[in-house]
C-alpha atoms as a PDB file:
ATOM      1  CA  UNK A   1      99.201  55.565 261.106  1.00  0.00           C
ATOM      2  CA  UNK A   2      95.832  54.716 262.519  1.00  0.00           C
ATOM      3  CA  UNK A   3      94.536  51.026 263.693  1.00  0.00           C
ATOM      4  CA  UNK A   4      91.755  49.224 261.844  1.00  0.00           C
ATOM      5  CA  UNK A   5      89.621  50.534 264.755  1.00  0.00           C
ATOM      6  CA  UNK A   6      90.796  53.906 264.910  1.00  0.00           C
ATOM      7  CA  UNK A   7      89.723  54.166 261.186  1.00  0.00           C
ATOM      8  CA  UNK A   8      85.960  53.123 261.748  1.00  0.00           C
ATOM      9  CA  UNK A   9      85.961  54.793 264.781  1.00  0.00           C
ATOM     10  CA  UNK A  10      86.552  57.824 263.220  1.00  0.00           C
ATOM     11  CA  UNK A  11      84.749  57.491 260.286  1.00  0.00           C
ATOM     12  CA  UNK A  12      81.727  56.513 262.657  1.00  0.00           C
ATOM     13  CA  UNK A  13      82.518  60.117 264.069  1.00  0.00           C
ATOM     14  CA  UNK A  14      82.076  61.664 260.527  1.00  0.00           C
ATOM     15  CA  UNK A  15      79.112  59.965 259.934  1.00  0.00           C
ATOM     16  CA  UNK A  16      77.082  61.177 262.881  1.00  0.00           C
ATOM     17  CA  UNK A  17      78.836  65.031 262.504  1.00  0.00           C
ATOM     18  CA  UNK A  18      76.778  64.696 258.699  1.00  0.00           C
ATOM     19  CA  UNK A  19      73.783  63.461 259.480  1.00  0.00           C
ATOM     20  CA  UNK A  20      73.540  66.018 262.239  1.00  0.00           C
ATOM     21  CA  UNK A  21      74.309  68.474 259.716  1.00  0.00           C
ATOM     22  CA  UNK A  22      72.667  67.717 256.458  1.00  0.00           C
ATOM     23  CA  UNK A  23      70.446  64.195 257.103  1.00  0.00           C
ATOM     24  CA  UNK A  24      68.015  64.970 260.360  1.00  0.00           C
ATOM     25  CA  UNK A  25      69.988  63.632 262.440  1.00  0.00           C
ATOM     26  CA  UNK A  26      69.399  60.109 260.623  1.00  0.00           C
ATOM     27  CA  UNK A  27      71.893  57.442 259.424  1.00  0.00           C
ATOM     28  CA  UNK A  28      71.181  56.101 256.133  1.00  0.00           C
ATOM     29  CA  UNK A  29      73.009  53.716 253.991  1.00  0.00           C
ATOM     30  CA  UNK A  30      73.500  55.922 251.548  1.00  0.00           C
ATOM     31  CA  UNK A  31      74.880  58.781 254.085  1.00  0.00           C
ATOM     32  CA  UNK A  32      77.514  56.164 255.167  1.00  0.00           C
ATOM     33  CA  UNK A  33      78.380  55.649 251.475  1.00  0.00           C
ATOM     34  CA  UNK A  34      78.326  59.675 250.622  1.00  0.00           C
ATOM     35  CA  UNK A  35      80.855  59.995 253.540  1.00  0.00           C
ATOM     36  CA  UNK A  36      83.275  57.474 253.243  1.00  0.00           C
ATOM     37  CA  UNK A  37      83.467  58.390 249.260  1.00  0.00           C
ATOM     38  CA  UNK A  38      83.938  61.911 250.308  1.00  0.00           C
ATOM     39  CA  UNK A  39      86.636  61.249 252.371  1.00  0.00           C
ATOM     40  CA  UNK A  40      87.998  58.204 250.327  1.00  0.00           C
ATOM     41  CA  UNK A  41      91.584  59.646 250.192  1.00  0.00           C
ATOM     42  CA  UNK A  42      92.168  59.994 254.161  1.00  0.00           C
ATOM     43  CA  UNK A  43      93.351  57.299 256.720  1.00  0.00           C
ATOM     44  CA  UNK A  44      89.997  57.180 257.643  1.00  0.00           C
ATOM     45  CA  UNK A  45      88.505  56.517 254.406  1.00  0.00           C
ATOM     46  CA  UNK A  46      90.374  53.082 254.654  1.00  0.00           C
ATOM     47  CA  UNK A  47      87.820  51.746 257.254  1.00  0.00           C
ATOM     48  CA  UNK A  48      86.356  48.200 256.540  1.00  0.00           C
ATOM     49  CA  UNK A  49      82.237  49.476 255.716  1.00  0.00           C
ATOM     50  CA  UNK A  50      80.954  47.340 258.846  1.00  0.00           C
ATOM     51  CA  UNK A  51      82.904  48.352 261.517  1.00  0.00           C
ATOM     52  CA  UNK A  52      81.478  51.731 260.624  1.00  0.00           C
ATOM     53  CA  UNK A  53      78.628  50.778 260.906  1.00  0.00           C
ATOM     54  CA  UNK A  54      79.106  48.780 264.476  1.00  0.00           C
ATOM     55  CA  UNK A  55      80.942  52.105 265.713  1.00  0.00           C
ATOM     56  CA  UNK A  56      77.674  54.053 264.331  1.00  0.00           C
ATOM     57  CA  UNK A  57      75.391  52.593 265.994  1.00  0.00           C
ATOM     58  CA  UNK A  58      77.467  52.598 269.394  1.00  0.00           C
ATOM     59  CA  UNK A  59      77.431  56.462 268.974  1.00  0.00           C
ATOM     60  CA  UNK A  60      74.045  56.620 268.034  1.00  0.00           C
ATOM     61  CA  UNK A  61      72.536  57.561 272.183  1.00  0.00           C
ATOM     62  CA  UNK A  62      75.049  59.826 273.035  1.00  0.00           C
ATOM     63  CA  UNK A  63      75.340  61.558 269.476  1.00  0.00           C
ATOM     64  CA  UNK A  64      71.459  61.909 269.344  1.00  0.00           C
ATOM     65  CA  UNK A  65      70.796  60.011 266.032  1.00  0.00           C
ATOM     66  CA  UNK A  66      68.835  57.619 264.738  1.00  0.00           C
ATOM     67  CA  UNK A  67      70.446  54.763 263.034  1.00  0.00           C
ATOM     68  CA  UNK A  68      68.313  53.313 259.580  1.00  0.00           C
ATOM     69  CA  UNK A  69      70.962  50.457 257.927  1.00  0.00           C
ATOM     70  CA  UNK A  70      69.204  47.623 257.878  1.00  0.00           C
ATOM     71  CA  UNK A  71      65.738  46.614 255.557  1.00  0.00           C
ATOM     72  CA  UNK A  72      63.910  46.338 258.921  1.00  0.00           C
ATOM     73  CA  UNK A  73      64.985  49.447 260.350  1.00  0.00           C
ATOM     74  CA  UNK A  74      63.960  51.012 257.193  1.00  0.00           C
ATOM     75  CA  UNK A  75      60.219  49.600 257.280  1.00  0.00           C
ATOM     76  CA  UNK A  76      59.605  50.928 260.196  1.00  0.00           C
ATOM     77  CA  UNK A  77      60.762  54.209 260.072  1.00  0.00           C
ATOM     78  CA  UNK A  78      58.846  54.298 256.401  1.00  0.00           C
ATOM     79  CA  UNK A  79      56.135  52.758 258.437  1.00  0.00           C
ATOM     80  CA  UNK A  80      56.354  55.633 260.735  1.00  0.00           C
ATOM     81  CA  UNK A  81      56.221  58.810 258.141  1.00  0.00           C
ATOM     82  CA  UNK A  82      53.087  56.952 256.258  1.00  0.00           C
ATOM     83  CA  UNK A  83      51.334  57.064 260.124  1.00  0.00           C
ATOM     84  CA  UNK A  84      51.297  60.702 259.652  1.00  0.00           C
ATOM     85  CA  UNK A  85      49.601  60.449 256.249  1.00  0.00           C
ATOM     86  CA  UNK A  86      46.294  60.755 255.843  1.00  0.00           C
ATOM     87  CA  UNK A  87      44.791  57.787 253.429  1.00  0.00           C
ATOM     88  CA  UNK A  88      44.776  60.002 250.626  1.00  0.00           C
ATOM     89  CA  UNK A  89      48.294  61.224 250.725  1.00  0.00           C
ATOM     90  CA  UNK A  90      49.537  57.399 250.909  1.00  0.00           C
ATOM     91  CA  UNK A  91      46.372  56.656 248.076  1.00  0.00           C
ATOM     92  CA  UNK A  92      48.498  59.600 245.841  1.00  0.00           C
ATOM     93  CA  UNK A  93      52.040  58.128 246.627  1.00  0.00           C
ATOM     94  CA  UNK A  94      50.669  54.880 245.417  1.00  0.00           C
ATOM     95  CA  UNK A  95      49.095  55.890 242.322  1.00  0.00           C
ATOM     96  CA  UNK A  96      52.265  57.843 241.633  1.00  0.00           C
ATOM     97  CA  UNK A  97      54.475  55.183 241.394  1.00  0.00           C
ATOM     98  CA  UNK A  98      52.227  52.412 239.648  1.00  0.00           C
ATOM     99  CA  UNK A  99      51.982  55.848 236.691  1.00  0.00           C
ATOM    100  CA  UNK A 100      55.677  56.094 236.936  1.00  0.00           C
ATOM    101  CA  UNK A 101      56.033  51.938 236.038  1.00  0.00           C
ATOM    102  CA  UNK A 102      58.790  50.351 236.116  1.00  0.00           C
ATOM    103  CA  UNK A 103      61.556  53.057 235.646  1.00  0.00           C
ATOM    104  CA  UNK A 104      60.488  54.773 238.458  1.00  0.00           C
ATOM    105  CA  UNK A 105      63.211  53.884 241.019  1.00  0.00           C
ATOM    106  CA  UNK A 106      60.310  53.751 243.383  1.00  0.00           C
ATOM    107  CA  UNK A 107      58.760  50.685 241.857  1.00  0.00           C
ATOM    108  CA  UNK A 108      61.467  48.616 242.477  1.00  0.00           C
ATOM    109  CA  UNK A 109      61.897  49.373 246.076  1.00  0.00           C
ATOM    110  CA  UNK A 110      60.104  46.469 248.069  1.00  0.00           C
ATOM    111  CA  UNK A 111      60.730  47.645 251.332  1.00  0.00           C
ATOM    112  CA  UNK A 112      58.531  50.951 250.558  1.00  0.00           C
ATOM    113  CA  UNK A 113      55.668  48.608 248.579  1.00  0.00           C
ATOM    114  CA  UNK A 114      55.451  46.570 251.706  1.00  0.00           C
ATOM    115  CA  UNK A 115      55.099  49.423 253.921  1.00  0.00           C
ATOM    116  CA  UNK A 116      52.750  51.131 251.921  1.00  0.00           C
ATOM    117  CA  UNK A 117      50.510  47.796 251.635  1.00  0.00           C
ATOM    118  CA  UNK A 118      50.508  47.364 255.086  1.00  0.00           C
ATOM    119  CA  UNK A 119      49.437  50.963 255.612  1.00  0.00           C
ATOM    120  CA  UNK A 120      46.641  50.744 253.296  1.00  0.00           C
ATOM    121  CA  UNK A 121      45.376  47.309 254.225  1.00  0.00           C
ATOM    122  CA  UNK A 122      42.793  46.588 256.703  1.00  0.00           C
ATOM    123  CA  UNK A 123      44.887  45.812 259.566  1.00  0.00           C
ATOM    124  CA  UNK A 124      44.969  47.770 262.382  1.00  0.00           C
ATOM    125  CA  UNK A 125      48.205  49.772 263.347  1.00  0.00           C
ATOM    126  CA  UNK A 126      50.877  48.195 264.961  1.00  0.00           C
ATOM    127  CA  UNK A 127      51.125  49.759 269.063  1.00  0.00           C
ATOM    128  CA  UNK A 128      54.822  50.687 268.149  1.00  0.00           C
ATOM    129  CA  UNK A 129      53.664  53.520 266.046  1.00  0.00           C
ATOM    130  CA  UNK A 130      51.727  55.042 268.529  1.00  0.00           C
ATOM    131  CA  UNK A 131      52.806  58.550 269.274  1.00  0.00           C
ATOM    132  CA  UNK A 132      56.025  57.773 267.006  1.00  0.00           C
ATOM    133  CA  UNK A 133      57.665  60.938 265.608  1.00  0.00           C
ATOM    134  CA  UNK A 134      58.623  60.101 262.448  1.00  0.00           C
ATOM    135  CA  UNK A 135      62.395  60.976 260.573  1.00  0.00           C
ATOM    136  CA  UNK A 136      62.301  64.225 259.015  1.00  0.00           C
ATOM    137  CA  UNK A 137      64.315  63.583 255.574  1.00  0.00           C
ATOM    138  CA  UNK A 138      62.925  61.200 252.797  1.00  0.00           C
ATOM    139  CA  UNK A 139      63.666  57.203 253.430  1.00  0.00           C
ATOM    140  CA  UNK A 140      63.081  56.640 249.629  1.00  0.00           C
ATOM    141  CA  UNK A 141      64.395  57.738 246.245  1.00  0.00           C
ATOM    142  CA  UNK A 142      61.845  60.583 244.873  1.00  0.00           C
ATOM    143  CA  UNK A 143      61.318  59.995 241.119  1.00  0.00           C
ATOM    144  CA  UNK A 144      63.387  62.759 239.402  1.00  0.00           C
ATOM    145  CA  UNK A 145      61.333  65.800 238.559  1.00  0.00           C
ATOM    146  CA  UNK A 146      60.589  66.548 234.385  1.00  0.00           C
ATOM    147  CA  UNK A 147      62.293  69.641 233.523  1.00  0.00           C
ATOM    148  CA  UNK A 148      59.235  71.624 231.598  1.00  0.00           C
ATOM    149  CA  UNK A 149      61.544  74.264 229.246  1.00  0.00           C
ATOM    150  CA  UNK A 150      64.644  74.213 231.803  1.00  0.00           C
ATOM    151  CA  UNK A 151      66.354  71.513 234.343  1.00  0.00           C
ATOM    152  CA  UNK A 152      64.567  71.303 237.474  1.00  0.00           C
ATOM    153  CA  UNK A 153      66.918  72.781 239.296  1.00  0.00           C
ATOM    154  CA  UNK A 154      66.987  75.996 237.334  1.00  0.00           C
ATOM    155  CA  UNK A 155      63.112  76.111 237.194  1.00  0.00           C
ATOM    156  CA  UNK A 156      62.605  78.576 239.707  1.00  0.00           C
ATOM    157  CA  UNK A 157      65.601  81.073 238.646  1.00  0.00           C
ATOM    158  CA  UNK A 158      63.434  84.576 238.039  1.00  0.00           C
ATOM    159  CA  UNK A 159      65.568  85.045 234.842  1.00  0.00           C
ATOM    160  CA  UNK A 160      63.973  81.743 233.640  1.00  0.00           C
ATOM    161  CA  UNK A 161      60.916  81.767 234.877  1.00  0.00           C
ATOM    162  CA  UNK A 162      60.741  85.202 232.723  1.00  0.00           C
ATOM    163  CA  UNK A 163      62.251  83.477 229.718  1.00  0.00           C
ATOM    164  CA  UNK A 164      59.331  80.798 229.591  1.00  0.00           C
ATOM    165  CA  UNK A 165      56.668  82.821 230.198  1.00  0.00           C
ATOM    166  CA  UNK A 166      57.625  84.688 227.100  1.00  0.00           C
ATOM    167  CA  UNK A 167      57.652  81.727 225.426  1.00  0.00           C
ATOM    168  CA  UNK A 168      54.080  80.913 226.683  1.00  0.00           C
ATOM    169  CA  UNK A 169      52.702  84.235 225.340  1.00  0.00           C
ATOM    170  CA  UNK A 170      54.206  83.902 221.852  1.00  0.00           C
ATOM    171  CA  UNK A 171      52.404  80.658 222.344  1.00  0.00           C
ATOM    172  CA  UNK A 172      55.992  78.475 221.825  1.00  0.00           C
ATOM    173  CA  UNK A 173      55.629  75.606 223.098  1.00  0.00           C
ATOM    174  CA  UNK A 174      58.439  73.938 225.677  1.00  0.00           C
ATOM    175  CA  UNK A 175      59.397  70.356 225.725  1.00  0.00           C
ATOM    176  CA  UNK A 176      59.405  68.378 228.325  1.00  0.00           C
ATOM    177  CA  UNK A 177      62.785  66.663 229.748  1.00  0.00           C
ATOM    178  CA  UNK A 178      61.587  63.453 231.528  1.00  0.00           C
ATOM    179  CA  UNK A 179      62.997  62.946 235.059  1.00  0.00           C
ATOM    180  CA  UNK A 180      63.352  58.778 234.804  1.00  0.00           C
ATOM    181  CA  UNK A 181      64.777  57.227 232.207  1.00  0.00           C
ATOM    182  CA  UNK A 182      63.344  56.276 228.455  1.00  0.00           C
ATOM    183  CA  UNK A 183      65.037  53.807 226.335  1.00  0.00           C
ATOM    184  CA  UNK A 184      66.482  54.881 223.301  1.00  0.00           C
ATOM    185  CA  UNK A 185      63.617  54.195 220.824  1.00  0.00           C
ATOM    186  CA  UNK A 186      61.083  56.240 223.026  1.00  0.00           C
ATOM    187  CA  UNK A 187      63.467  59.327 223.518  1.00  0.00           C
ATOM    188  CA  UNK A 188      64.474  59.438 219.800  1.00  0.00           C
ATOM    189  CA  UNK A 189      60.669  59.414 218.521  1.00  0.00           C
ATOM    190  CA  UNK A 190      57.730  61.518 218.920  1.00  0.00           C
ATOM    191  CA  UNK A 191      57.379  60.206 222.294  1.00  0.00           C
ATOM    192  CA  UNK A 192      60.656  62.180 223.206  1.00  0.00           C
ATOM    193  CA  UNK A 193      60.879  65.726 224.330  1.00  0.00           C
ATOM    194  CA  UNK A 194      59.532  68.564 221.291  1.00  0.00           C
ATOM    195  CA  UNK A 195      59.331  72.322 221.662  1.00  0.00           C
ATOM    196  CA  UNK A 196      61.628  74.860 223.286  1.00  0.00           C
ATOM    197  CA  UNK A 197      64.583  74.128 226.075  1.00  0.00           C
ATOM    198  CA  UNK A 198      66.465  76.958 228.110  1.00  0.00           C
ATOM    199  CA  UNK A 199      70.066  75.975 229.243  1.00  0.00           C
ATOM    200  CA  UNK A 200      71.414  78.451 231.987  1.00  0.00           C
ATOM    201  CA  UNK A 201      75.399  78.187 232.384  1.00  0.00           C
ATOM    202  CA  UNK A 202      77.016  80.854 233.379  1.00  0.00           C
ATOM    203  CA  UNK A 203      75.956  85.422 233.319  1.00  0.00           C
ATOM    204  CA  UNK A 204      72.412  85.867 232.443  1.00  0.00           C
ATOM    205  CA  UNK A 205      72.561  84.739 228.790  1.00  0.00           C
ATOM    206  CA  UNK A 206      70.171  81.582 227.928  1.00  0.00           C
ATOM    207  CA  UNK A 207      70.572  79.673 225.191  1.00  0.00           C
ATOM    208  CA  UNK A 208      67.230  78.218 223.581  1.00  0.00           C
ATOM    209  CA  UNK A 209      67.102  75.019 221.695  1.00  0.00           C
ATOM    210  CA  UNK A 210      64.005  73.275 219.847  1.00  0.00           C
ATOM    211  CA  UNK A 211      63.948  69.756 220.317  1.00  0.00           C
ATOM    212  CA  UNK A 212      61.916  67.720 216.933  1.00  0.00           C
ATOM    213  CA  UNK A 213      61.306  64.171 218.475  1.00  0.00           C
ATOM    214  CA  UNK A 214      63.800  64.099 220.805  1.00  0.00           C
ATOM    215  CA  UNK A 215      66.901  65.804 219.023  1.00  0.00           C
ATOM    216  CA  UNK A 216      68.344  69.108 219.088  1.00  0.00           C
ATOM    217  CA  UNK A 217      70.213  68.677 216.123  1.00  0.00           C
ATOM    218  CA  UNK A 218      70.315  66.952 213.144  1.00  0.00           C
ATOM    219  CA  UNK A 219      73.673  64.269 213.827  1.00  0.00           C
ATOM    220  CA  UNK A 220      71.808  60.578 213.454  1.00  0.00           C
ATOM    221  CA  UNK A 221      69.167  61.376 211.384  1.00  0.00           C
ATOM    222  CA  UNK A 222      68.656  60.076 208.113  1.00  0.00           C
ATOM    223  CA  UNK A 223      69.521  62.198 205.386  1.00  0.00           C
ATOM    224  CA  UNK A 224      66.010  62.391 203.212  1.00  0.00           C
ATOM    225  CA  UNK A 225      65.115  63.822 206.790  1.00  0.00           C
ATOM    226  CA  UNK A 226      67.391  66.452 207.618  1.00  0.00           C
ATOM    227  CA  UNK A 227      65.903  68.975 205.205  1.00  0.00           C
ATOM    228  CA  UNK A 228      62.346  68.775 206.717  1.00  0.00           C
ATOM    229  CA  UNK A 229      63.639  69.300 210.180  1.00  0.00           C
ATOM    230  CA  UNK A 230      66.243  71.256 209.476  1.00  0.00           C
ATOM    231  CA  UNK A 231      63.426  73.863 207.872  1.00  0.00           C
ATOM    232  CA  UNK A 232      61.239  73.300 210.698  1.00  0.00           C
ATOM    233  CA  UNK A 233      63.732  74.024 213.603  1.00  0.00           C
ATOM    234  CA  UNK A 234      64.813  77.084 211.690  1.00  0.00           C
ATOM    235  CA  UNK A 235      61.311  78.487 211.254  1.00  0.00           C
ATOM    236  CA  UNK A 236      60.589  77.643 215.266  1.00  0.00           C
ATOM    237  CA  UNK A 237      64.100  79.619 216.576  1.00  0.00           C
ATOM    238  CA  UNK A 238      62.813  82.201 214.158  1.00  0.00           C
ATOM    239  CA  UNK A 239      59.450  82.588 216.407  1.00  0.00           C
ATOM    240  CA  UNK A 240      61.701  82.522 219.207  1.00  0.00           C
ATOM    241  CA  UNK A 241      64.075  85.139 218.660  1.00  0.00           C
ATOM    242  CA  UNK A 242      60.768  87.519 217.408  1.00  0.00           C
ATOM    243  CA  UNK A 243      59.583  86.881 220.993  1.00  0.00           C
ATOM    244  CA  UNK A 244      62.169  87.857 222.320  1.00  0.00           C
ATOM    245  CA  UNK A 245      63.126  90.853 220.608  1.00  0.00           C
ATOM    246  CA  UNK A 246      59.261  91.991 221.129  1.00  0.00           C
ATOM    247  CA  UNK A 247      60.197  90.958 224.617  1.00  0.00           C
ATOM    248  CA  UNK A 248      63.358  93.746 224.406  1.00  0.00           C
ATOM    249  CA  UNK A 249      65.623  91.188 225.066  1.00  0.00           C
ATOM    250  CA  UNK A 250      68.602  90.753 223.151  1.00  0.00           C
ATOM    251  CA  UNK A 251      68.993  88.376 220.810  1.00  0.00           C
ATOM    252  CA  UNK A 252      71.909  86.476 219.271  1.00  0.00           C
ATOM    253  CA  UNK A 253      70.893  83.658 216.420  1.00  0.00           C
ATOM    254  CA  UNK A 254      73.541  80.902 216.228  1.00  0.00           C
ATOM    255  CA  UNK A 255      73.872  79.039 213.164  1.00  0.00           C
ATOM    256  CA  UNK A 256      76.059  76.864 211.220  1.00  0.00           C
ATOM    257  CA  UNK A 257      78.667  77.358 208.767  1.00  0.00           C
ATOM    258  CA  UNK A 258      79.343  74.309 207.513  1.00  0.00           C
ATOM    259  CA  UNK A 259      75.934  73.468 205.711  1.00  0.00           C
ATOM    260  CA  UNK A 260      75.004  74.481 202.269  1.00  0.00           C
ATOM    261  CA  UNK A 261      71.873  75.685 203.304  1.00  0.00           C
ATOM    262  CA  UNK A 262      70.350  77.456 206.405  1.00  0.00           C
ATOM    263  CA  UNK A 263      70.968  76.101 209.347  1.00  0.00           C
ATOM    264  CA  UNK A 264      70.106  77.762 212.836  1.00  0.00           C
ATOM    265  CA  UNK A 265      71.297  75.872 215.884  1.00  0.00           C
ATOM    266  CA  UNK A 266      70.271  77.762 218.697  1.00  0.00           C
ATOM    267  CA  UNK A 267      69.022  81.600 220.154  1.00  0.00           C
ATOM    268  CA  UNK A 268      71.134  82.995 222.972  1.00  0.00           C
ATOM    269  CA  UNK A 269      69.391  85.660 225.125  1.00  0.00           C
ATOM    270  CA  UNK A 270      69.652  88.057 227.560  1.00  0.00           C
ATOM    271  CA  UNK A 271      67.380  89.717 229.814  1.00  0.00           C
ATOM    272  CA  UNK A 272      67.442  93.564 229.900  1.00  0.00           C
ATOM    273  CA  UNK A 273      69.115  95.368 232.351  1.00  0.00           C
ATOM    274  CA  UNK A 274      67.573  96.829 235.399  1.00  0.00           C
ATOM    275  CA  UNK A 275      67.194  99.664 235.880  1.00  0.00           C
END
């Protein structure tokens, strides 16, 4: 059974082995959280949060990391990686959250807004960030990337990036999956995502839905409207499986039973086999 101080202490040691091994050798806040959640079920994962983070920062010289908890540790070290932008890299990351508005996590983070103000203003540079080397991951929440025809993190997957560039030369058009958040009204509208979609789950078999305003189905919609779309996503998996088959891919068309008329729900494909 280990003391109060045994726990942080050990957790502390955790902490540092990660960030050595996945986080630049950087504490975060959020590493601290990621570890002690991943190891929630020990005798360790027991430790009171700030004795960690006392024990962190005691290890910090001799384990060769840099420690980032607080707000003001933070603005510095963001303070530090804008340095080594050039005024139109920092002009771009500016822009690119006042387009992303209020949903974009980055808007709502003061502590980058200040530090990007300060960079941009002005004043000259502080003497502490002279010949600083700045942290080497991130200090600030990216906005999630859109998927365009797939999830982002399936985007660059040759069997996919083959799949939409069919769909590009049979002129199909692929909807867009926004990375941040829309509110109900916007996503189920023709503001929401229209055209094609590749899932990827498991083999090399894709299945290809058409979103109409948002939906890839018809549950929710009002029933004078289900015919119209109901024609119109048949008619557009129709286009798809042609391309495909033109593609010499094979096809299967997946439909519903339980409708009195026609009603495809997806195309499944597969890639040919190398030879």
């Amino acid at each position: 059974m280990l003391t109060a101080t045994e726990r942080a202490e050990e957790m502390a040691r955790l902490v540092v082995t990660a960030a050595h091994q996945d986080n630049g050798c950087v504490v975060t806040g959020g590493l601290v959280d990621d570890v002690m959640k991943l190891h929630a079920g020990s005798e360790q994962g027991k430790a009171n949060k700030t004795s960690v983070g006392r024990f962190i920062r005691k290890l910090a010289a001799s384990g060769g990391v840099r420690v980032v908890l607080t707000d003001r540790e933070r603005y510095w070290a963001i303070r530090e990686q804008l340095h080594h932008m050039d005024g139109d890299e920092v002009h771009v990351l500016r822009d690119s959250i006042a387009d992303g508005g209020d949903l974009d996590p980055r808007a709502n983070d003061s502590v980058l807004i200040d530090a990007i103000s300060e960079r941009l203003s002005n004043r000259p540079s502080p003497r502490r960030l002279d010949g600083a080397e700045p942290v080497l991951i991130r200090l600030w929440h990216e906005r999630e990337p859109d998927g365009v025809g797939s999830l982002p993190e399936y985007a660059k997957q040759p069997g996919v990036v083959a799949a939409l560039e069919i769909l590009r030369a049979a002129e199909v058009p692929v909807a867009t999956v926004p990375g941040r958040k829309m509110v109900y009204r916007d996503w189920h509208s023709p503001k929401g995502p229209q055209g094609a979609f590749l899932w990827t789950y498991t083999g090399r078999t894709f299945e290809v839905t058409w979103f109409i305003d948002g939906a890839q189905d018809e549950r929710g919609m009002r029933s004078r409207d289900t015919r119209r779309v109901r024609d119109a996503r048949n008619a557009a998996l129709d286009d798809i499986a042609g391309a495909f088959s033109e593609a010499g891919w094979t096809v299967w068309r997946v439909g519903s039973s339980s409708t009195a008329t026609r009603r495809c729900l997806r195309v499944d494909v597969t890639p040919p086999s190398a030879t």
